[in-house]
N, C-alpha and C. Protein backbone atom coordinates (compact mmCIF):
# COMPACT_ATOMS: atom_id res chain seq x y z
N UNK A 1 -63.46 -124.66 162.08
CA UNK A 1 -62.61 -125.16 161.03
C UNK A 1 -61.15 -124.99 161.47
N UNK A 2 -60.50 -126.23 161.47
CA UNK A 2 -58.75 -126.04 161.70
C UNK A 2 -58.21 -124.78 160.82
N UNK A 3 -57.25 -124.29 161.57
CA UNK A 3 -56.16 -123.33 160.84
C UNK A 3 -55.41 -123.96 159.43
N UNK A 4 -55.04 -125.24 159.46
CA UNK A 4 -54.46 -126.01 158.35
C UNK A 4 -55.32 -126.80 156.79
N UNK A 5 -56.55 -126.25 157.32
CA UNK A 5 -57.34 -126.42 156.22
C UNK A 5 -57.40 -124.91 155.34
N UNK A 6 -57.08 -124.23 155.89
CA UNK A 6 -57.71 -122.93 154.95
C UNK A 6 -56.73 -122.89 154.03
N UNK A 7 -55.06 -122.66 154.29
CA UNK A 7 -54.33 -122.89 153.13
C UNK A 7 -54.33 -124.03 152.28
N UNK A 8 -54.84 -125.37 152.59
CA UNK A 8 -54.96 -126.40 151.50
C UNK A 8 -56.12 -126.04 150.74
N UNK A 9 -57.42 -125.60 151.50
CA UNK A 9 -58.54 -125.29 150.44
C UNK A 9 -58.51 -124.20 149.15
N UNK A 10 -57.86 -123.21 150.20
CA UNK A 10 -56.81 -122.14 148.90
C UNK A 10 -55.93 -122.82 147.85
N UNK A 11 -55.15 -123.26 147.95
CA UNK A 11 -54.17 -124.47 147.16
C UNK A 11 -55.02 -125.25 146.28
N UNK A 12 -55.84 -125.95 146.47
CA UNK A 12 -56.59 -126.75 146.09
C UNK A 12 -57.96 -125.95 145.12
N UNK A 13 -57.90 -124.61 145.22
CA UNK A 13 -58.77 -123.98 144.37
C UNK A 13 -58.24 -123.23 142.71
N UNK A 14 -56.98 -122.84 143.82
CA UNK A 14 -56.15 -122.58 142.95
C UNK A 14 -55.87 -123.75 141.56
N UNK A 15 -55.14 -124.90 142.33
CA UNK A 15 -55.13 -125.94 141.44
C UNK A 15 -56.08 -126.64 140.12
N UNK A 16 -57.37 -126.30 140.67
CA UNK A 16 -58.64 -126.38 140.21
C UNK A 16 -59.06 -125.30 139.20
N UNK A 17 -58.82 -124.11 139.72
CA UNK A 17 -58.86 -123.16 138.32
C UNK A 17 -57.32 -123.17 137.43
N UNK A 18 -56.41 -123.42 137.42
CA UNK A 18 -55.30 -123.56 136.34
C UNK A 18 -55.59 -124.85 136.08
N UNK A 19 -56.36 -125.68 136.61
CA UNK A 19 -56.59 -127.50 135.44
C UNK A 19 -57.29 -126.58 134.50
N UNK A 20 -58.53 -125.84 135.31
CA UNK A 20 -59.89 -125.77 134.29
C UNK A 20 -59.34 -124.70 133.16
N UNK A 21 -58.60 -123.72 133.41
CA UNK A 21 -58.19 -123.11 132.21
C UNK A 21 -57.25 -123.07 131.51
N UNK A 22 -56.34 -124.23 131.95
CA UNK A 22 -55.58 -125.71 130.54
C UNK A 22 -56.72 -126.55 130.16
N UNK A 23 -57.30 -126.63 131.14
CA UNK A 23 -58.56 -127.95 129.81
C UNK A 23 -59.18 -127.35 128.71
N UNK A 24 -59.71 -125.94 129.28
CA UNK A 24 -60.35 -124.77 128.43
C UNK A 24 -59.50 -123.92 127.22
N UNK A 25 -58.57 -123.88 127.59
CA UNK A 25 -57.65 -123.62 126.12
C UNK A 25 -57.12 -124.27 125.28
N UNK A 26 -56.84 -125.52 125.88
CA UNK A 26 -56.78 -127.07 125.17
C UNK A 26 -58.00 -127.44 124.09
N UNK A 27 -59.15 -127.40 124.47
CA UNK A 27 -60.35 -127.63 124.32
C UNK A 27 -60.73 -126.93 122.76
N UNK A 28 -60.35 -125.38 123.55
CA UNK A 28 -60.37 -124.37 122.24
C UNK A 28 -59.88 -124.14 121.17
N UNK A 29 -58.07 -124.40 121.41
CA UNK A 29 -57.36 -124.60 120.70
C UNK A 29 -57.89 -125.78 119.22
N UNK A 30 -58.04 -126.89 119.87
CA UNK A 30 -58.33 -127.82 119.11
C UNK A 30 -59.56 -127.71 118.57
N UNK A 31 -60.40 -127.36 118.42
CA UNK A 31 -61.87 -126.45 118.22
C UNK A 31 -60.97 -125.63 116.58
N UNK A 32 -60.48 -124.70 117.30
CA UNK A 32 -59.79 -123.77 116.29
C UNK A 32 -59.23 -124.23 115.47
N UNK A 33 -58.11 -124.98 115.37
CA UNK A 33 -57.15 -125.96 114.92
C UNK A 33 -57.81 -126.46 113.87
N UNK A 34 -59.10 -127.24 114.21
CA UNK A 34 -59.58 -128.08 113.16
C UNK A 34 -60.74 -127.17 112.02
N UNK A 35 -60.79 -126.45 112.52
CA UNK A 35 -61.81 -125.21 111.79
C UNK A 35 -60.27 -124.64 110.72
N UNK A 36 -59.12 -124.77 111.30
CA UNK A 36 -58.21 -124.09 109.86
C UNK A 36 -57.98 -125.26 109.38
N UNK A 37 -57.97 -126.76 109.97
CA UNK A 37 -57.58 -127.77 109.06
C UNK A 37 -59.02 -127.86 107.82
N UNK A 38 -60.04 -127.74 108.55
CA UNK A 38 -60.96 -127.69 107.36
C UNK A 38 -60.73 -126.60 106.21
N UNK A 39 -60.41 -125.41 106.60
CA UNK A 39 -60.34 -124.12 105.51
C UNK A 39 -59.60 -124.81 104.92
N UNK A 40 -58.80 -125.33 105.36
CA UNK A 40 -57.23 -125.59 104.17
C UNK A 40 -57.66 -126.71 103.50
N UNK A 41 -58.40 -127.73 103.79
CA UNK A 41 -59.05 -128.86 103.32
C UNK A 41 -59.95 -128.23 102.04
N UNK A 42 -60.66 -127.20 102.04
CA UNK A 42 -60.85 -126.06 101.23
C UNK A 42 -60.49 -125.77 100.21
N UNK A 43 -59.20 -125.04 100.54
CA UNK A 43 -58.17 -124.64 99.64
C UNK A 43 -57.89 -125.49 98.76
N UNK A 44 -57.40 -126.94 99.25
CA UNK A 44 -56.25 -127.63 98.45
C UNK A 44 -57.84 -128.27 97.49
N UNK A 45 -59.14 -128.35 97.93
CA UNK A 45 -60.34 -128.98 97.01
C UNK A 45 -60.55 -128.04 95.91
N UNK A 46 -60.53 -126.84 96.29
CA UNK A 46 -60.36 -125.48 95.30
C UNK A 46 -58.93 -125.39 93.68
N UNK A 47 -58.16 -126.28 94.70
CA UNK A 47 -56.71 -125.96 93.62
C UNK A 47 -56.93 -127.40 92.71
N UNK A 48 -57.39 -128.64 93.49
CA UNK A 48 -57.41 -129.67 92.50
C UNK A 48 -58.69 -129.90 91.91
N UNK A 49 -59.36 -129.02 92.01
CA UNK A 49 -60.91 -128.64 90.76
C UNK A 49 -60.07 -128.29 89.85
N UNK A 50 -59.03 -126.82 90.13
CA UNK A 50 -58.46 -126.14 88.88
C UNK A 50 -57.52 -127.46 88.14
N UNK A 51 -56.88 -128.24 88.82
CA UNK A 51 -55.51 -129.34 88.21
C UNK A 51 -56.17 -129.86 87.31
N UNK A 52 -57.88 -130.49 87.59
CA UNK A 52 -58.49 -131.58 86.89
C UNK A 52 -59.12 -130.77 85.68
N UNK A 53 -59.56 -129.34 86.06
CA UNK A 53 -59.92 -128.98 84.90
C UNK A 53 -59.04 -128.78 83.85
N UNK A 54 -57.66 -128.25 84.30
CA UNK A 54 -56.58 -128.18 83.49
C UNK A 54 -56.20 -129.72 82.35
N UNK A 55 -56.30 -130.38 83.11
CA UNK A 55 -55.77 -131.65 82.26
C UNK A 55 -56.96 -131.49 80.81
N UNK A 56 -58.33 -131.38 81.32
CA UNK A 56 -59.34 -131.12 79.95
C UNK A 56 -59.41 -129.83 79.06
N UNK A 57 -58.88 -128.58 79.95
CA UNK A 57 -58.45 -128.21 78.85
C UNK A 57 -57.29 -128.16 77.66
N UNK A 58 -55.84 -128.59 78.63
CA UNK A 58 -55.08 -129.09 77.81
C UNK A 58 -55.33 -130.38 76.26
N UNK A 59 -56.00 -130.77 77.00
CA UNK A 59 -57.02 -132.15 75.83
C UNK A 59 -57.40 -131.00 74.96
N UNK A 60 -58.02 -130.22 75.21
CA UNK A 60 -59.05 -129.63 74.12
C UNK A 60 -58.28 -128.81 73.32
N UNK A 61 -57.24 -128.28 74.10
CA UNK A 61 -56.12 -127.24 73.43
C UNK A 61 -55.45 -127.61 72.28
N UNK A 62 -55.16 -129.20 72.55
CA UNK A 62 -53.92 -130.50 71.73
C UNK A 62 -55.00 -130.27 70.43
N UNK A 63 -56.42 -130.11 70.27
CA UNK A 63 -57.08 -130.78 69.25
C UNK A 63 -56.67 -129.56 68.10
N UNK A 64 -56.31 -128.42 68.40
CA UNK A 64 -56.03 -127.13 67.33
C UNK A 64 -54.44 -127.47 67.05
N UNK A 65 -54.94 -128.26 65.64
CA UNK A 65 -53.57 -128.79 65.15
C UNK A 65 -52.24 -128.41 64.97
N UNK A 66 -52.34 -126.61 64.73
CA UNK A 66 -51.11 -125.43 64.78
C UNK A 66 -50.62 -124.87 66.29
N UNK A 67 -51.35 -125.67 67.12
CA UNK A 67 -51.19 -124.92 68.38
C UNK A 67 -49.81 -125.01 69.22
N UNK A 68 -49.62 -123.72 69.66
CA UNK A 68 -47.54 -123.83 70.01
C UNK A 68 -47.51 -124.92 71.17
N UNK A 69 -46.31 -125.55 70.78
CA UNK A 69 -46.96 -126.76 72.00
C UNK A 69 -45.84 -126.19 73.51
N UNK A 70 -44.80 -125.64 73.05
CA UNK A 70 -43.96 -124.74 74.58
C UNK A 70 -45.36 -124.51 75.35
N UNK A 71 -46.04 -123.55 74.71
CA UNK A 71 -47.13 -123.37 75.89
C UNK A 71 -47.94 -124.31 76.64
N UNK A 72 -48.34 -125.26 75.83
CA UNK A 72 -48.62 -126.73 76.78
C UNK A 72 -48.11 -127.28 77.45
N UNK A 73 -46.72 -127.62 77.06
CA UNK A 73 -45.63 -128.19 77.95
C UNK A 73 -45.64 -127.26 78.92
N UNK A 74 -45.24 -125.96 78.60
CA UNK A 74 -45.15 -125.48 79.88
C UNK A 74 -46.21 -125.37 81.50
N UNK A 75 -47.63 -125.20 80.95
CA UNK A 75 -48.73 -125.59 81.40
C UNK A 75 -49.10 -126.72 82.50
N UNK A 76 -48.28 -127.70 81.10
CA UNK A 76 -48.35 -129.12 81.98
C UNK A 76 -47.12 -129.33 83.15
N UNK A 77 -46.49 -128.76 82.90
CA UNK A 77 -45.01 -128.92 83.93
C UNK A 77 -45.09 -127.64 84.90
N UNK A 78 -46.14 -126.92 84.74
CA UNK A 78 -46.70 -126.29 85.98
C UNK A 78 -47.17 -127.24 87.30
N UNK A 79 -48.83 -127.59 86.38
CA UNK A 79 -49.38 -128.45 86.61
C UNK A 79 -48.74 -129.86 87.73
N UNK A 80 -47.73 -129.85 86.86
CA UNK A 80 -47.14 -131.04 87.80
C UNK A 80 -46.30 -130.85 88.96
N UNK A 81 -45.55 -129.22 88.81
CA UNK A 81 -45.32 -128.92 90.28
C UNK A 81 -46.06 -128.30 90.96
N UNK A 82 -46.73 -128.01 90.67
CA UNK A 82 -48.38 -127.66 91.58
C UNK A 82 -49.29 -128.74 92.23
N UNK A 83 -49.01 -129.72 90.93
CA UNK A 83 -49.62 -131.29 92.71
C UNK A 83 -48.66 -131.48 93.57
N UNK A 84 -47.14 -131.25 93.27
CA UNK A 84 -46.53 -132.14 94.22
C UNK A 84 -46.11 -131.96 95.57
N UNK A 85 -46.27 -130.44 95.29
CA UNK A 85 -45.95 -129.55 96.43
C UNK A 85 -47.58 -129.72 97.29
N UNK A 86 -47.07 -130.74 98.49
CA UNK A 86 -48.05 -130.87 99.90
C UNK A 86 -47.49 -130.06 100.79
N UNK A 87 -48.89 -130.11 101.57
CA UNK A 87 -48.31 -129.36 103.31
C UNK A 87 -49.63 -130.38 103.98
N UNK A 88 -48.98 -130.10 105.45
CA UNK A 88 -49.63 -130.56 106.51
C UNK A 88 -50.49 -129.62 107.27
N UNK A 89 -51.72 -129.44 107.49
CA UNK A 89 -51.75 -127.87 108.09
C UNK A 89 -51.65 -128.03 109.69
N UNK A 90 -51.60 -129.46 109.69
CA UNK A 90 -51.34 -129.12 111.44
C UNK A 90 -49.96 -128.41 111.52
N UNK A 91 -49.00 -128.58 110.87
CA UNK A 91 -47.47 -128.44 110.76
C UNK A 91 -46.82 -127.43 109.66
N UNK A 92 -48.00 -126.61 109.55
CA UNK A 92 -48.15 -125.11 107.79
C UNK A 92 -46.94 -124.51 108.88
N UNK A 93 -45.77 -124.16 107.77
CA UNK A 93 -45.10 -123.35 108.12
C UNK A 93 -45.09 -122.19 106.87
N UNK A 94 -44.32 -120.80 107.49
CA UNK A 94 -44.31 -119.94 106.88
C UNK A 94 -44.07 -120.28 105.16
N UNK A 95 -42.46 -121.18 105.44
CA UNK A 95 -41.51 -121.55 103.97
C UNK A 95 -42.71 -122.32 103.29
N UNK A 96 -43.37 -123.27 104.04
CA UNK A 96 -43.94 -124.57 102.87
C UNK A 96 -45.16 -123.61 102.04
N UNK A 97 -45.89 -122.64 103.00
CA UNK A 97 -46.80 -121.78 102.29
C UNK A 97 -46.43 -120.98 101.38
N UNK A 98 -45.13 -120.49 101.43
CA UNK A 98 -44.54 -119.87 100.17
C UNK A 98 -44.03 -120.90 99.47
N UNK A 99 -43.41 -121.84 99.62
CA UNK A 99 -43.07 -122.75 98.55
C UNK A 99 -44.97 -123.56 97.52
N UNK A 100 -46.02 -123.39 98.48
CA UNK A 100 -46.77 -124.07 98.29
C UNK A 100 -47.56 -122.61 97.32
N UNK A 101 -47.43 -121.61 97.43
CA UNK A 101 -48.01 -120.09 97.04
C UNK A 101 -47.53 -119.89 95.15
N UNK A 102 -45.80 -120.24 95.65
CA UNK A 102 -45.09 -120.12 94.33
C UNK A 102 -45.42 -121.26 93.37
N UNK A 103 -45.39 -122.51 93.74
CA UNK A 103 -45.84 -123.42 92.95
C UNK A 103 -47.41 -122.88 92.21
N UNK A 104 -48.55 -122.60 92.62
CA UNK A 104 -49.76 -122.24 92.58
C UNK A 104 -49.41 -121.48 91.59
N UNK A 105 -48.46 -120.45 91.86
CA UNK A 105 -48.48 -119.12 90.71
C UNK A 105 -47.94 -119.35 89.81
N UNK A 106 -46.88 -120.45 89.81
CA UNK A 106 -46.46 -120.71 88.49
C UNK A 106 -47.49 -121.01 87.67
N UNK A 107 -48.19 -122.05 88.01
CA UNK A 107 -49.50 -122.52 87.10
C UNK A 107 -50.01 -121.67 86.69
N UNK A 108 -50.83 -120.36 87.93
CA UNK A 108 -51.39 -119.46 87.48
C UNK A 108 -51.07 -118.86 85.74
N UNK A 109 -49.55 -118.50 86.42
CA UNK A 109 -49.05 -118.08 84.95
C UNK A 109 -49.23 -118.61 84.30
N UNK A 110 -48.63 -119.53 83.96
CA UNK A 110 -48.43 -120.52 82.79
C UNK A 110 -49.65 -120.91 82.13
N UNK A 111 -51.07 -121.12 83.02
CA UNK A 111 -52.11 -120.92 82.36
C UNK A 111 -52.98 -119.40 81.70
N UNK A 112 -52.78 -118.42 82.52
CA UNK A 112 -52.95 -116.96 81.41
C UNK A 112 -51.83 -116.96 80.62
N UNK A 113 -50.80 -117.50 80.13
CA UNK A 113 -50.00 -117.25 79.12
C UNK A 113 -51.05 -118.25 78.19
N UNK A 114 -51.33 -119.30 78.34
CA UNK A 114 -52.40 -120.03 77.30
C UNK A 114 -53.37 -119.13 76.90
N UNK A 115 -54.04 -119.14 77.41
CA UNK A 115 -55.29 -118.35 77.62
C UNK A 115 -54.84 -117.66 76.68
N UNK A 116 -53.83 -116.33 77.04
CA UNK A 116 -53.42 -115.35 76.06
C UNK A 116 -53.21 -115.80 74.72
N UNK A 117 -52.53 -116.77 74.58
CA UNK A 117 -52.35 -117.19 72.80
C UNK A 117 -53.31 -117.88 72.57
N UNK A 118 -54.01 -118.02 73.09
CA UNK A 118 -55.39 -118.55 72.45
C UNK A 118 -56.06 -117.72 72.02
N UNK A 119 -55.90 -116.49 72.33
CA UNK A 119 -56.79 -115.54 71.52
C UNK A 119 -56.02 -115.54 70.16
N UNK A 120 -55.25 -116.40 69.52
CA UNK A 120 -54.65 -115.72 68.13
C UNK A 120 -55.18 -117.07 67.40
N UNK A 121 -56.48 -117.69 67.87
CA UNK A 121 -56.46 -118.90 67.15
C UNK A 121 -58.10 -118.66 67.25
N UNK A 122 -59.03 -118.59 66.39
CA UNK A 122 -59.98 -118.02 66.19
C UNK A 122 -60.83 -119.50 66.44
N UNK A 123 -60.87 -120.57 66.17
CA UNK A 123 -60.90 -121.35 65.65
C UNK A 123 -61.43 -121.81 66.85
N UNK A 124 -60.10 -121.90 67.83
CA UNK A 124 -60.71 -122.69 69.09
C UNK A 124 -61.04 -121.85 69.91
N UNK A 125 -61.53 -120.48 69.89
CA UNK A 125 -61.56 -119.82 70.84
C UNK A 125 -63.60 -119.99 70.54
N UNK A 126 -63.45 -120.50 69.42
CA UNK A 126 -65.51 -120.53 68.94
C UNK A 126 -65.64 -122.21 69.60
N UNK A 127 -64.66 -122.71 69.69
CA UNK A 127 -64.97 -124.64 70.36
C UNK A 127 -66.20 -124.41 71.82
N UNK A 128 -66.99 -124.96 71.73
CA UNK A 128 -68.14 -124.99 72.88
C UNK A 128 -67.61 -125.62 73.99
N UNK A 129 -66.43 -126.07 73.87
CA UNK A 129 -65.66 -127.07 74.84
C UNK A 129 -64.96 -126.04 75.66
N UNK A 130 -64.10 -125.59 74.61
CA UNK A 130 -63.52 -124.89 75.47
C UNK A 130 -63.96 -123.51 75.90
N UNK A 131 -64.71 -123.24 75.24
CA UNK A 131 -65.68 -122.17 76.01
C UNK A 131 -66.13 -122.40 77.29
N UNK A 132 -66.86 -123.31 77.38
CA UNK A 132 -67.29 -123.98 78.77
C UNK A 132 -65.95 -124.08 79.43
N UNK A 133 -64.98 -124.80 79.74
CA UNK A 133 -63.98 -124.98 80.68
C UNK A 133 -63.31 -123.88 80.57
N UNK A 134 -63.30 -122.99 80.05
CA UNK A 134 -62.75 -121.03 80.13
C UNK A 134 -63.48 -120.70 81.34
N UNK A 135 -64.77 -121.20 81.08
CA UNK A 135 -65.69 -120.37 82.01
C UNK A 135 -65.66 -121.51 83.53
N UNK A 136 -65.25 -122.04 83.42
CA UNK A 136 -65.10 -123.39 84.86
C UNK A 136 -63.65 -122.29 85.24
N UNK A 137 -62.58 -122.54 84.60
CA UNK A 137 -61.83 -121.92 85.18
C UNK A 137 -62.04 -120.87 85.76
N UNK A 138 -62.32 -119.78 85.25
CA UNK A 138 -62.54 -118.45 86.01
C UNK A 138 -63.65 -118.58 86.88
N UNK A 139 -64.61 -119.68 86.78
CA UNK A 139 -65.48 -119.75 88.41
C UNK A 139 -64.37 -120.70 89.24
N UNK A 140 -63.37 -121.43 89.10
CA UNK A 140 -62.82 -122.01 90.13
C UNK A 140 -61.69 -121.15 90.53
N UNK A 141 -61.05 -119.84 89.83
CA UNK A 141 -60.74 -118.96 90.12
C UNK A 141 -61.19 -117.84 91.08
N UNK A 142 -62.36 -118.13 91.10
CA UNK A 142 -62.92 -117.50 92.63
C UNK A 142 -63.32 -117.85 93.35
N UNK A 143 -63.38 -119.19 93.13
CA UNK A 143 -63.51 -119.95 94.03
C UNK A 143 -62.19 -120.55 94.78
N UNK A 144 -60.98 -120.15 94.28
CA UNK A 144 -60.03 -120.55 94.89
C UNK A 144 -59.36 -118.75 95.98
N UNK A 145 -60.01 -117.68 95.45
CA UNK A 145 -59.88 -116.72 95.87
C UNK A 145 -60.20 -116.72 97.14
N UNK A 146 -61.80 -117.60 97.00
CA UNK A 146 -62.53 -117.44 98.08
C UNK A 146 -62.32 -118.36 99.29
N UNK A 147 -61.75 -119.79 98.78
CA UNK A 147 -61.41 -120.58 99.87
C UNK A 147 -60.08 -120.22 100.75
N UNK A 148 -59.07 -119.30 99.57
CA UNK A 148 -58.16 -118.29 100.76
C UNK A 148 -58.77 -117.54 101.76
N UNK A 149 -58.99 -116.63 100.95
CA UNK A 149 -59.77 -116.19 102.16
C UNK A 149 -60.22 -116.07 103.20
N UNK A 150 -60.99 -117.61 103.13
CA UNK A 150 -61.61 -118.40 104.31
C UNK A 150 -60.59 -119.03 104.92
N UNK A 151 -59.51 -119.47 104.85
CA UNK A 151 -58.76 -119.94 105.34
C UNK A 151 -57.81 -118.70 106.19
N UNK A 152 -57.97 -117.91 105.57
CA UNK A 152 -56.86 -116.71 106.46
C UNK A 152 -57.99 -116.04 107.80
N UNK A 153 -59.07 -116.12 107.40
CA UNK A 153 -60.46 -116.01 108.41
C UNK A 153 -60.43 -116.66 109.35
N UNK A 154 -60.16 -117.87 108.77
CA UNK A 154 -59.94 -119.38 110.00
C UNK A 154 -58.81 -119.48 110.54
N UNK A 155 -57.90 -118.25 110.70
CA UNK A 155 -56.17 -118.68 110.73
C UNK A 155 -56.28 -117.85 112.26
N UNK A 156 -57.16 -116.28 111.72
CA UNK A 156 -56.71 -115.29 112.41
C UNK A 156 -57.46 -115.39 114.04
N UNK A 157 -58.97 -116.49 114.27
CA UNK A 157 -59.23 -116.89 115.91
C UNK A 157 -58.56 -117.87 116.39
N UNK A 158 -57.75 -118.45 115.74
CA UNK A 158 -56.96 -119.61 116.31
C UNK A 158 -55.26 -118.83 116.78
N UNK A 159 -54.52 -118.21 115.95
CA UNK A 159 -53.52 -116.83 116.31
C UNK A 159 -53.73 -116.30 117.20
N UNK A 160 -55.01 -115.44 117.25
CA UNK A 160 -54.95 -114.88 118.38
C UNK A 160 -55.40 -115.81 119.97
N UNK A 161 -56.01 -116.74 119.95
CA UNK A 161 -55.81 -117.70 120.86
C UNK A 161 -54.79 -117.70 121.18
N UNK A 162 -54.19 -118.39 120.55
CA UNK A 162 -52.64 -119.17 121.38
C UNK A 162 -51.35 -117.66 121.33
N UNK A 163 -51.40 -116.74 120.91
CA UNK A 163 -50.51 -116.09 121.03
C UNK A 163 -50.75 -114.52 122.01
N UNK A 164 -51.99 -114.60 122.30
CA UNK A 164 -52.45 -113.62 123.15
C UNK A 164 -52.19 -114.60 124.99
N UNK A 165 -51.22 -113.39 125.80
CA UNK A 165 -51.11 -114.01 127.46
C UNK A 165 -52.49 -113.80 128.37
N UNK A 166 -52.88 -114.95 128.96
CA UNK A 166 -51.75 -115.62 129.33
C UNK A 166 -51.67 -116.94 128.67
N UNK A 167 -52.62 -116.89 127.52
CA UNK A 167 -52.20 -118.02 126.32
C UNK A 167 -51.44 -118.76 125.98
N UNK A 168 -50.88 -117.64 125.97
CA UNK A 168 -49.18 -118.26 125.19
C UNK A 168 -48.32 -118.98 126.00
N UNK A 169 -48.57 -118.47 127.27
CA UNK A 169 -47.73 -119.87 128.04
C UNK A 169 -48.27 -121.36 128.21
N UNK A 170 -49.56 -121.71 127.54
CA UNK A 170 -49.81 -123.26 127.76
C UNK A 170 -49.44 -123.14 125.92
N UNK A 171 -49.30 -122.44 125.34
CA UNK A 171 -49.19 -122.92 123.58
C UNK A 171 -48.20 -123.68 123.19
N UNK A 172 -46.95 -123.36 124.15
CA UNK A 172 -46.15 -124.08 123.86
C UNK A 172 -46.06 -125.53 125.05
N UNK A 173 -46.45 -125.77 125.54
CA UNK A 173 -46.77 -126.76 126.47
C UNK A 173 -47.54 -128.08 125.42
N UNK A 174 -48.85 -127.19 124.94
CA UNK A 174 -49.57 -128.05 124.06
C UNK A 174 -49.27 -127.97 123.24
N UNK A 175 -48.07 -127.91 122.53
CA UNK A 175 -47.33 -127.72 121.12
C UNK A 175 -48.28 -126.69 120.22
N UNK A 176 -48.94 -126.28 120.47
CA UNK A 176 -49.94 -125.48 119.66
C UNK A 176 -48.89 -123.98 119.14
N UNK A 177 -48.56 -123.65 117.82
CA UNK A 177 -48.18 -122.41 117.52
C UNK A 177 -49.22 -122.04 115.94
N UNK A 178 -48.37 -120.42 116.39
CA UNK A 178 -49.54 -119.64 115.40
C UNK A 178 -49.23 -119.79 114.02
N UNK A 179 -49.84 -119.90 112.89
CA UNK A 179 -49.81 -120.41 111.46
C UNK A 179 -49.83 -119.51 111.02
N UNK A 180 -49.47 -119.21 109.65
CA UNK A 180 -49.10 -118.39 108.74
C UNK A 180 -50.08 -117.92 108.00
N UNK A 181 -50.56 -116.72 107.39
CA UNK A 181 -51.31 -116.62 106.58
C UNK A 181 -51.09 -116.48 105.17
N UNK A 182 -52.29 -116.89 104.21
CA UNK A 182 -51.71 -116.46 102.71
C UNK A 182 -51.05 -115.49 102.23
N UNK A 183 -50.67 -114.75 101.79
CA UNK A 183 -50.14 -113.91 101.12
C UNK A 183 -50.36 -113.47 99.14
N UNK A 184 -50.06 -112.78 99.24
CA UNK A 184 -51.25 -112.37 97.43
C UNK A 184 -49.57 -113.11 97.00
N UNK A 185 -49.88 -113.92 95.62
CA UNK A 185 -48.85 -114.15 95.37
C UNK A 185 -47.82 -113.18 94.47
N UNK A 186 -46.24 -113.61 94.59
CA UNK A 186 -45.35 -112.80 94.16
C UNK A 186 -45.96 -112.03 92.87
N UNK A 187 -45.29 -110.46 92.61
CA UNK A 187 -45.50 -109.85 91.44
C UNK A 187 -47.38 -109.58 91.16
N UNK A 188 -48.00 -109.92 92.42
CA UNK A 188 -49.53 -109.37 92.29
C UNK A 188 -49.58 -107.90 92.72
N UNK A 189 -48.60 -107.14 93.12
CA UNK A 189 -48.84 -106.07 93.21
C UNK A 189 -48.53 -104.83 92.09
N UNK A 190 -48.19 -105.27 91.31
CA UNK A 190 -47.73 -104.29 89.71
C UNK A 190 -49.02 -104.64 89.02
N UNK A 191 -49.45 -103.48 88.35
CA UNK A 191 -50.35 -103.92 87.53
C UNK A 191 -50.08 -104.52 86.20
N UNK A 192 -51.29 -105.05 85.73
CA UNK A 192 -51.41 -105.53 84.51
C UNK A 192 -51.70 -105.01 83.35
N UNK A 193 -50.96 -105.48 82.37
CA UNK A 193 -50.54 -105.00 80.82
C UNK A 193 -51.46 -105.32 80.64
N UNK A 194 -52.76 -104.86 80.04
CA UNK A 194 -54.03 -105.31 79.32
C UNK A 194 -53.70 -104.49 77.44
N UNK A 195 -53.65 -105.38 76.47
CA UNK A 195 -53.39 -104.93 75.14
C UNK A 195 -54.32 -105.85 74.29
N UNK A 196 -54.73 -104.94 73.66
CA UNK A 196 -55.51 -106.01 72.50
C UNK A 196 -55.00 -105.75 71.13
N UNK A 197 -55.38 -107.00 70.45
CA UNK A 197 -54.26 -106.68 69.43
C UNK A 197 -55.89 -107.01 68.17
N UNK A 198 -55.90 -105.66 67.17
CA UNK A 198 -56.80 -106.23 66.33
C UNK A 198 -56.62 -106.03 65.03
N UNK A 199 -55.28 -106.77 64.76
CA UNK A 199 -54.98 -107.29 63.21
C UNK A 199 -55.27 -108.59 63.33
């Protein structure tokens, strides 16, 4: 064998293992990628179960003729910044997940503030209607718990992919960076005033 073959065959092996492990992290990446685009595909199916159920219970709420209507309005103008606020998850940044977190919690609120004055109305709290969509809510309430969850599950093998070396130097090559995870939303860490009132 010539002397001038051994350094090209070296060269040429070399070359051959850095294709194969850019094709292979490429490969993975996008593997990963689409496993959090599904979680989040998840999520946002989880939050517009809760939107659609909301609109029927608001219906059912309107039918208790004394009922304060601030709390509806407010409800509903949750509601409506809670659809409008999108994200992309190929492109989830830290801000849009908190802008997209806070919107969520407003609703949250704004719907246990219903909830809460509905207990002072005896009337509709016996409606079979809204009994049933009480109880939809609080199963799509864990079910929206749960599709976080899964989505921060699906966040954390794709992170450590691209941000573990020598990773991280094709991540930014393949535009690939690490995504943000949920966070409990604002003011979930104080506890809760539980009071019953029985006059």
């Amino acid at each position: 064998m010539k002397k001038w073959l051994i350094p090209v065959i070296i060269i040429v092996v070399i070359i051959f293992g850095i294709y194969r492990w850019a094709v292979g992290f490429n490969n993975n990446a996008v593997r990963l990628n689409e496993s959090v685009s599904e979680a989040w595909g998840n999520v946002q199916t989880s939050y517009q179960r809760r939107n659609d159920l909301i609109g029927n219970l608001v219906n059912t709420v309107k039918g208790a003729a004394d009922f304060e209507r601030k709390t509806l309005t407010d409800v509903i103008e949750a509601r409506s910044k809670a659809t409008q606020t999108t994200i992309d998850p190929a492109n989830i940044t830290p801000e849009q997940l908190k802008q997209f977190n806070e919107a969520q919690g407003g609703l949250s609120s704004a719907l246990s503030r219903l909830l809460v004055t509905v207990e002072r109305y005896p009337e509709l709290k016996a409606n079979e209607n809204f009994l049933k969509l009480q109880d939809e809510l609080t199963s799509t309430e864990n079910t929206i718990q749960t599709a976080r969850t899964r989505y921060n599950e699906a966040i954390k093998p794709f992170n450590n992919h691209v941000k573990t070396f020598p990773n991280s130097l094709l991540a930014g090559l393949f535009h690939f960076e690490g995504k943000p995870y949920f966070d409990a939303e604002a003011g979930a860490e104080k506890p809760v005033d539980v009071e019953f009132d029985f006059n």
